[in-house]
C-alpha atoms as a PDB file:
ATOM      1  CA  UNK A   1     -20.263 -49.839  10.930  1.00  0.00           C
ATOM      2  CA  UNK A   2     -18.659 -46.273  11.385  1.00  0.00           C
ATOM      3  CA  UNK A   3     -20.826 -43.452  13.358  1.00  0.00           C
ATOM      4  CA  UNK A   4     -20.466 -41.136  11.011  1.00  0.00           C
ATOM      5  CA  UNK A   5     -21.980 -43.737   8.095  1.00  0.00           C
ATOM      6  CA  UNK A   6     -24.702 -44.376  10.177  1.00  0.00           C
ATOM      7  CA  UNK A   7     -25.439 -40.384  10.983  1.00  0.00           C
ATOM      8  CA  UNK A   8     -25.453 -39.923   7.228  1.00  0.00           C
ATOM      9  CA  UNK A   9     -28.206 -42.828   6.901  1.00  0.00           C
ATOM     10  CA  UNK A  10     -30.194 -41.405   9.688  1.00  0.00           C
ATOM     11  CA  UNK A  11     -30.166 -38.171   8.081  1.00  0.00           C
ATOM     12  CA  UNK A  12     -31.121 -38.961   4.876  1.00  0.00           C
ATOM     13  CA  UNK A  13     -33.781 -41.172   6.352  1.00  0.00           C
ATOM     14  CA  UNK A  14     -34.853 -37.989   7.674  1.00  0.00           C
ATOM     15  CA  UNK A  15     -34.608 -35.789   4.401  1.00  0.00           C
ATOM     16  CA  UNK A  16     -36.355 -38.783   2.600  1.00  0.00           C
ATOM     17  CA  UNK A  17     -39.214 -38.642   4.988  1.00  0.00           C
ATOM     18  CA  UNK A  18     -39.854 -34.776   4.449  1.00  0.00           C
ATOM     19  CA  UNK A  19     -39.717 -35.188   1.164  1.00  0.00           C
ATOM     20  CA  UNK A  20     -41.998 -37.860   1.021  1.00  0.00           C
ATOM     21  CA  UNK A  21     -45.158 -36.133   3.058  1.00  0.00           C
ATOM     22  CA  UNK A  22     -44.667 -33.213   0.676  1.00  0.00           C
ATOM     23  CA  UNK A  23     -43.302 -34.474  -2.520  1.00  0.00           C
ATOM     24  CA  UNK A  24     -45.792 -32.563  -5.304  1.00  0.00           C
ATOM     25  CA  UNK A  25     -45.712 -28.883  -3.627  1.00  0.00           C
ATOM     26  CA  UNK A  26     -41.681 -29.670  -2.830  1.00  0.00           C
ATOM     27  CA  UNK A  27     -41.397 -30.156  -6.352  1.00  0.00           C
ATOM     28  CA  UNK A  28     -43.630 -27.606  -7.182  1.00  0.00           C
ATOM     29  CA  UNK A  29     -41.884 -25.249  -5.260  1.00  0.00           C
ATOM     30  CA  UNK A  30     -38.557 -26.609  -6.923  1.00  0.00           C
ATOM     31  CA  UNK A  31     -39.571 -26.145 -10.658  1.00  0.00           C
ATOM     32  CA  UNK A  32     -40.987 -22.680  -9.714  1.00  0.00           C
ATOM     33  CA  UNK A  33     -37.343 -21.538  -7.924  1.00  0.00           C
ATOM     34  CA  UNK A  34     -35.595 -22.811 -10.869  1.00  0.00           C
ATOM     35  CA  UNK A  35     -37.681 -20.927 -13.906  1.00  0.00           C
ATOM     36  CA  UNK A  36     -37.883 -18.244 -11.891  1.00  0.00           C
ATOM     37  CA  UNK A  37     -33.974 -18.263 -10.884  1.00  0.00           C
ATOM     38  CA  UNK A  38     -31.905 -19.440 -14.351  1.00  0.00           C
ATOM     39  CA  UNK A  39     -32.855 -16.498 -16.180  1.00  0.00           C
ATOM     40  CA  UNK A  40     -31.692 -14.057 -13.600  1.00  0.00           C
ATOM     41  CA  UNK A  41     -28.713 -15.943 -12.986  1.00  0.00           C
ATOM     42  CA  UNK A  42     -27.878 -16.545 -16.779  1.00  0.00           C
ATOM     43  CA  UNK A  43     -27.996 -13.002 -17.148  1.00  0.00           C
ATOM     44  CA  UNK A  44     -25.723 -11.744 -14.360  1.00  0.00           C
ATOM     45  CA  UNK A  45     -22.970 -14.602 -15.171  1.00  0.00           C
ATOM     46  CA  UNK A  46     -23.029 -13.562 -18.714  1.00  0.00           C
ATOM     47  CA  UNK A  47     -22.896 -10.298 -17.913  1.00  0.00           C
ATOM     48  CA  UNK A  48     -19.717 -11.451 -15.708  1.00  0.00           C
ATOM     49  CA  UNK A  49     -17.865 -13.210 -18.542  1.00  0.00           C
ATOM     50  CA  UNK A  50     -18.366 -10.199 -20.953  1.00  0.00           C
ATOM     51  CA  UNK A  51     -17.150  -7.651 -18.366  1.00  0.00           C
ATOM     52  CA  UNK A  52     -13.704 -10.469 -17.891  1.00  0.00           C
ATOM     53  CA  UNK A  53     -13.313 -10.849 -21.047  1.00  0.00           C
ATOM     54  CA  UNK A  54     -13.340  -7.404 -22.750  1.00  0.00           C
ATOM     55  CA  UNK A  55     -11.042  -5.859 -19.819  1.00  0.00           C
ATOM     56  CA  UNK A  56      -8.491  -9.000 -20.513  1.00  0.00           C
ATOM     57  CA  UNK A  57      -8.656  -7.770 -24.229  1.00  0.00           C
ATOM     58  CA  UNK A  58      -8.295  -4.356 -23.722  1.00  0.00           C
ATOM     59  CA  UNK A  59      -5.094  -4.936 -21.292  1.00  0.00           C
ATOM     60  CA  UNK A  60      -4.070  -7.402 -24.604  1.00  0.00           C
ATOM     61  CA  UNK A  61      -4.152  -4.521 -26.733  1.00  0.00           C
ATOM     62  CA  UNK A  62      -2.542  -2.438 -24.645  1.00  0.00           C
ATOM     63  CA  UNK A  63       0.482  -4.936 -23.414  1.00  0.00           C
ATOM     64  CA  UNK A  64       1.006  -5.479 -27.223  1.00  0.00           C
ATOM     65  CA  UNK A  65       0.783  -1.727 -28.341  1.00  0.00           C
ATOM     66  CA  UNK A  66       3.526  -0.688 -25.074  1.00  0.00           C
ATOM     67  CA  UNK A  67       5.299  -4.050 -26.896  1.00  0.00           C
ATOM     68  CA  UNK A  68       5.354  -2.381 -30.183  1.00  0.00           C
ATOM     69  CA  UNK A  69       6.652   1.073 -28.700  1.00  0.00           C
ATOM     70  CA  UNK A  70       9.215  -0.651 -26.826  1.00  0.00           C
ATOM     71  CA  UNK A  71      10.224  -2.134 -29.757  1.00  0.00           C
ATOM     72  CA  UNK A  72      10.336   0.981 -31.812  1.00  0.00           C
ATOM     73  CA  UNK A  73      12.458   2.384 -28.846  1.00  0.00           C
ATOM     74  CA  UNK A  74      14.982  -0.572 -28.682  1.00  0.00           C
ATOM     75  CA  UNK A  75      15.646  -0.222 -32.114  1.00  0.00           C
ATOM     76  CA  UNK A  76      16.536   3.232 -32.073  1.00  0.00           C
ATOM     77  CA  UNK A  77      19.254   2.123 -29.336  1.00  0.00           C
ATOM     78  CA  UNK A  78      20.681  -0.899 -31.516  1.00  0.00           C
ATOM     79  CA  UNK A  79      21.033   1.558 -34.344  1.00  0.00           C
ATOM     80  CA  UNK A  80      22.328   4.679 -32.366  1.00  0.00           C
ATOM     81  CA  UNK A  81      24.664   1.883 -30.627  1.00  0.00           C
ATOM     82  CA  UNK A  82      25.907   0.661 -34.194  1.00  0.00           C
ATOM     83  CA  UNK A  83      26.506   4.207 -35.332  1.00  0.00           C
ATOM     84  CA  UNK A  84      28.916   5.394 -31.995  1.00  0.00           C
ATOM     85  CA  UNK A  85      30.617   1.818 -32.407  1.00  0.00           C
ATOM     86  CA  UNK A  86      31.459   2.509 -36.178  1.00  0.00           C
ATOM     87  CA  UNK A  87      32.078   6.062 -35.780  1.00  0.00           C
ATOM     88  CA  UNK A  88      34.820   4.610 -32.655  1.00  0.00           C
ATOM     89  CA  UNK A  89      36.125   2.126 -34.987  1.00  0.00           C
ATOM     90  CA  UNK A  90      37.109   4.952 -37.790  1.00  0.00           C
ATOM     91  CA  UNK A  91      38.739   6.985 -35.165  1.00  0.00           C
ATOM     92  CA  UNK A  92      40.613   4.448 -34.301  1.00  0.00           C
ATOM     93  CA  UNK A  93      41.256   3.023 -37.387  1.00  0.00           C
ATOM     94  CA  UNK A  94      42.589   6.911 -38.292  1.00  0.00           C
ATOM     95  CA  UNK A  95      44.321   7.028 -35.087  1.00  0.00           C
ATOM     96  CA  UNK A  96      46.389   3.974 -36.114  1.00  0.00           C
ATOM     97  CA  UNK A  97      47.673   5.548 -38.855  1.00  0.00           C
ATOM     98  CA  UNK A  98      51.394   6.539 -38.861  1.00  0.00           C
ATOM     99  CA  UNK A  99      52.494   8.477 -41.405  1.00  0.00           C
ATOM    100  CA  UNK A 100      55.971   8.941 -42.631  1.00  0.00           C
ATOM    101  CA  UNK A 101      57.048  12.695 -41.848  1.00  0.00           C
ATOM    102  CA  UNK A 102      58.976  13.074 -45.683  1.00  0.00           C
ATOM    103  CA  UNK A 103      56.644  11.761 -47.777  1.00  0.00           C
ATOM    104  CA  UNK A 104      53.234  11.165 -45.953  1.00  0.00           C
ATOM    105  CA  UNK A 105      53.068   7.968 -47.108  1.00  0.00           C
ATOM    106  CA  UNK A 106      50.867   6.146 -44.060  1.00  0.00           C
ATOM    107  CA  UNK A 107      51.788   2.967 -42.572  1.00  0.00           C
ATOM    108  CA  UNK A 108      49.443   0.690 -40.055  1.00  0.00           C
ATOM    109  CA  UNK A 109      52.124   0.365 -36.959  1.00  0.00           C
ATOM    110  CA  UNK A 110      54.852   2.612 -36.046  1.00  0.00           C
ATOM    111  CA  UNK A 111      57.126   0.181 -36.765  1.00  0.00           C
ATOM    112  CA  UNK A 112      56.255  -0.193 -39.995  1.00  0.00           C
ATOM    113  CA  UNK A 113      56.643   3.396 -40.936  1.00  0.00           C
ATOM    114  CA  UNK A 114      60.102   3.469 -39.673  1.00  0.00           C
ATOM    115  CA  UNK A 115      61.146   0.598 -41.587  1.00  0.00           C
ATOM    116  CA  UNK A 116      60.424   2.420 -44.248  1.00  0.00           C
ATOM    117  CA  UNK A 117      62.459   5.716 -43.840  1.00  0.00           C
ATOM    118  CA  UNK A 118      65.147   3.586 -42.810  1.00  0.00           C
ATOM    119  CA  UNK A 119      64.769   1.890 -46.283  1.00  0.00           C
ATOM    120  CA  UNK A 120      63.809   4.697 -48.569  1.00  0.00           C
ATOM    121  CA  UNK A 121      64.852   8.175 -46.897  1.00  0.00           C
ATOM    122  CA  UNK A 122      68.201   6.889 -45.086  1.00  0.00           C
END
């Protein structure tokens, strides 16, 4: 057999034997720790759990209420982002126009505007 098996056996021979010669006030003793220790102990590891909880909740709320503003913020930069690409797109769009210096008459491309002088003014 191992030592360490037979230390274990030894020692609990040991424990067994104290226990024996004293068995009613060791459990005596016992029963008195625990009533006298669970109520103490219930109350501080409630206590505990209420304390974890409610700050986890409160840093909920706030995570989701910073959430909501960022939200609110990233909006506002979609939208303002929309309204400079639109705005862009109609300068360009007016940029783009060519216009035909006799008439006015506008025309998409360059090209296409001098086509038609060539075809109408010439």
């Amino acid at each position: 057999m191992h030592p360490a098996i037979k230390i274990l056996i030894g020692a609990l021979m040991v424990v067994l034997g104290i226990f024996s010669l004293t068995v009613e006030s060791f459990f005596q003793a016992f029963m008195t720790l625990i009533k006298g220790g669970i109520g103490p102990i219930l109350i501080l590891v409630g206590a505990f759990i209420i304390w974890l909880e409610s700050d986890e909740w409160k840093m909920r709320r706030k995570e989701s209420g910073e959430e909501r503003d960022n939200m609110g913020v990233q909006q506002q930069l979609q939208e303002e982002v929309k309204e400079r690409r639109e705005a862009e797109e109609k300068e360009e769009a007016e940029e783009d126009k060519h216009a035909c210096p006799q008439c006015g008459k506008e025309f998409d491309t360059e090209r296409g505007m001098k086509i038609h002088q060539t075809q109408k003014h010439d």
